[in-house]
C-alpha atoms as a PDB file:
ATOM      1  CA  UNK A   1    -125.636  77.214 -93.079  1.00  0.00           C
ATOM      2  CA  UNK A   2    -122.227  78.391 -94.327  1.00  0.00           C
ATOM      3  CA  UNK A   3    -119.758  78.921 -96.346  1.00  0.00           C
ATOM      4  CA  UNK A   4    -116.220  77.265 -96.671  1.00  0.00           C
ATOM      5  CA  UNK A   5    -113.309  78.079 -98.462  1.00  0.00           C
ATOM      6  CA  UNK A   6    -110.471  76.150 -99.191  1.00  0.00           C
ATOM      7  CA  UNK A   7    -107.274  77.360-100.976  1.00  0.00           C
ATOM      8  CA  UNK A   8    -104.176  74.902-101.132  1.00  0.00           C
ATOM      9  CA  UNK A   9    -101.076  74.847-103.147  1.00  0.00           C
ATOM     10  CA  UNK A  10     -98.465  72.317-103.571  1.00  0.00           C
ATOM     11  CA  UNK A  11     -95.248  74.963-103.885  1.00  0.00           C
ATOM     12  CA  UNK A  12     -92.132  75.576-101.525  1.00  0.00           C
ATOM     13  CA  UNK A  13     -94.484  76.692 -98.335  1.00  0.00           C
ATOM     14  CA  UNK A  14     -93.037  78.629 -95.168  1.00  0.00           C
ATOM     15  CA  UNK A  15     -93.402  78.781 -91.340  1.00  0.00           C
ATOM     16  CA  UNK A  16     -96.417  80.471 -90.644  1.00  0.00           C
ATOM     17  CA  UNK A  17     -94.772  81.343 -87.106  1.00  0.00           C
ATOM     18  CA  UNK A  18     -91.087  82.689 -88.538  1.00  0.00           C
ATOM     19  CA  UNK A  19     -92.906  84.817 -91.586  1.00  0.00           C
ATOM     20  CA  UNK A  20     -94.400  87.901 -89.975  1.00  0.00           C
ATOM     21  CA  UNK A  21     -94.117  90.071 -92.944  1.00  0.00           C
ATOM     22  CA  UNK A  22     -97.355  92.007 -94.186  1.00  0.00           C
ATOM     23  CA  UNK A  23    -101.162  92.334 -93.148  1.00  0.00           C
ATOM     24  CA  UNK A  24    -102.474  89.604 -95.717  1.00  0.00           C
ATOM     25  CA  UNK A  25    -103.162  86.766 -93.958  1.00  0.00           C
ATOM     26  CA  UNK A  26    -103.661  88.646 -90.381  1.00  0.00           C
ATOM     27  CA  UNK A  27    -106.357  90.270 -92.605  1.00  0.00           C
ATOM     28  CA  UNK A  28    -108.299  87.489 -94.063  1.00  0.00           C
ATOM     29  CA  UNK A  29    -108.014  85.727 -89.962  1.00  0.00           C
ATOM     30  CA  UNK A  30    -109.597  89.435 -88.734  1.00  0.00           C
ATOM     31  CA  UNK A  31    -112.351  89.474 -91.350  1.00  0.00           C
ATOM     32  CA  UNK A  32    -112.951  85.440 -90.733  1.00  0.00           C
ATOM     33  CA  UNK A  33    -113.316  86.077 -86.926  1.00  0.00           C
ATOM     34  CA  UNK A  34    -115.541  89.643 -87.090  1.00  0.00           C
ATOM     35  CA  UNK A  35    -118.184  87.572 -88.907  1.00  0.00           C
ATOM     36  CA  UNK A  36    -118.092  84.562 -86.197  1.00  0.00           C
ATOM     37  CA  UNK A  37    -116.556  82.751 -88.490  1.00  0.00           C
ATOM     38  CA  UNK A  38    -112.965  80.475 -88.471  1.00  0.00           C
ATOM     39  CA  UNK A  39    -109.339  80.635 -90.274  1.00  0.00           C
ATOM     40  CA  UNK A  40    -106.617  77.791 -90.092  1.00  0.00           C
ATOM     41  CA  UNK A  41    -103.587  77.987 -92.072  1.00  0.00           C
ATOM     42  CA  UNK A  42    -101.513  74.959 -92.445  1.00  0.00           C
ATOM     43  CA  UNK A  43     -98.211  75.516 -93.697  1.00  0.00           C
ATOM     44  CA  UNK A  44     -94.516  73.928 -93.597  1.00  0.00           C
ATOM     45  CA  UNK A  45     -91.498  74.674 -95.896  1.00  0.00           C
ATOM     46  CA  UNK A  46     -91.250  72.552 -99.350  1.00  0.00           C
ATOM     47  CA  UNK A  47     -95.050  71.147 -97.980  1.00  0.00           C
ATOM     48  CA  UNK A  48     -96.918  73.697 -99.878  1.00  0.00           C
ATOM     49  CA  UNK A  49     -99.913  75.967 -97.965  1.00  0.00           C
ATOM     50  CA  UNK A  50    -103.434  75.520 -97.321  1.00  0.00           C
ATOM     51  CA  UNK A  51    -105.957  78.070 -95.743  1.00  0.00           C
ATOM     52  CA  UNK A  52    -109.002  77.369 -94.829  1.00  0.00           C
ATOM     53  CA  UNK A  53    -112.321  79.238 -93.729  1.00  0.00           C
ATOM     54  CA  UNK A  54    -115.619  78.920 -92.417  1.00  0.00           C
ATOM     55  CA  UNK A  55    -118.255  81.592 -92.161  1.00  0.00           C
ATOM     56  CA  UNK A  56    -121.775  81.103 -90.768  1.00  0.00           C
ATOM     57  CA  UNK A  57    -124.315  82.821 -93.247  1.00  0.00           C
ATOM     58  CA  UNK A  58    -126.279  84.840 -90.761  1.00  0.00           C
ATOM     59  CA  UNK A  59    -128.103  88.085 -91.259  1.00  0.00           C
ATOM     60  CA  UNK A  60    -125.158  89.899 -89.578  1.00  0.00           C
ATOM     61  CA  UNK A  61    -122.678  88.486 -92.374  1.00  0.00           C
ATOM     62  CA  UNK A  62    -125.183  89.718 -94.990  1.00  0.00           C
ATOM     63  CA  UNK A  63    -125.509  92.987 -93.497  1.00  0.00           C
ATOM     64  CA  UNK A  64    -121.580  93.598 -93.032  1.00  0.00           C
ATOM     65  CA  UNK A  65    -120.880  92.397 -96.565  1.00  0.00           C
ATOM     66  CA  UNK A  66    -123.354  94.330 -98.071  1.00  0.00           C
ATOM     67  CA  UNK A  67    -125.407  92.070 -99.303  1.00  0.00           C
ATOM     68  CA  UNK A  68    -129.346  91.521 -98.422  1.00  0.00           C
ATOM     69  CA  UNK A  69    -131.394  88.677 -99.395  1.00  0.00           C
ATOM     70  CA  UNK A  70    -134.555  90.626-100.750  1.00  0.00           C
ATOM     71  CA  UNK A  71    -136.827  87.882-100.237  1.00  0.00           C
ATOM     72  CA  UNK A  72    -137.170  87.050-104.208  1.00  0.00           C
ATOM     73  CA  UNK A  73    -134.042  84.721-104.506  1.00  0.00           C
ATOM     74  CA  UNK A  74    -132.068  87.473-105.787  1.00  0.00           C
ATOM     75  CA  UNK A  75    -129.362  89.376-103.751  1.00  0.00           C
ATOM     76  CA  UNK A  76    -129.585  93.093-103.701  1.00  0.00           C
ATOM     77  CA  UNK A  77    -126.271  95.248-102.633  1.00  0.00           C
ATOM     78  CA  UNK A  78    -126.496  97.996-100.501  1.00  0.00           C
ATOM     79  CA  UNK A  79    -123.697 100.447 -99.580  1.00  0.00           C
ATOM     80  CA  UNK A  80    -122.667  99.382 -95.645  1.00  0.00           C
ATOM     81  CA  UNK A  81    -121.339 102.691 -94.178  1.00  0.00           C
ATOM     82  CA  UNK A  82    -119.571 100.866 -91.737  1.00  0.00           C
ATOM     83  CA  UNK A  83    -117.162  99.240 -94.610  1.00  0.00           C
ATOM     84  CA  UNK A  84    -114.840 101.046 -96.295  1.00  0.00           C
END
């Protein structure tokens, strides 16, 4: 099991290689990864963007996101000391 995101927009786009600027996306492909999970972006100028990701839903996910499945259906949050 897991969960997949897909964002995609149809405006002016860039080259993912050429725009280094900022920690956003670099981010979002570090948090992908550290849960075993994947990241693609797919992006060309005037083409528009479109990131995708995959993340297995594993206790380990659970546990770094804070979230615990208490057995009941219902999620409970508790405070991970390990995220800021």
């Amino acid at each position: 099991m897991e969960i997949s995101l897909r964002i995609e927009d149809d405006g002016r786009g860039f080259e993912p290689v050429v725009n280094t600027t900022g920690f956003g996306l670099q981010g979002m492909r570090e948090r992908a990864e550290a849960l075993g999970g994947s990241f693609c972006l797919v992006s060309q100028p005037r083409q528009g963007c479109q990131i995708l990701a995959s993340i297995p839903l594993s206790v380990r996910t659970l546990e770094f996101t804070g979230k615990l499945d208490t057995g009941t259906g219902d999620m409970e949050t508790r405070r991970n000391p390990d995220i800021a």
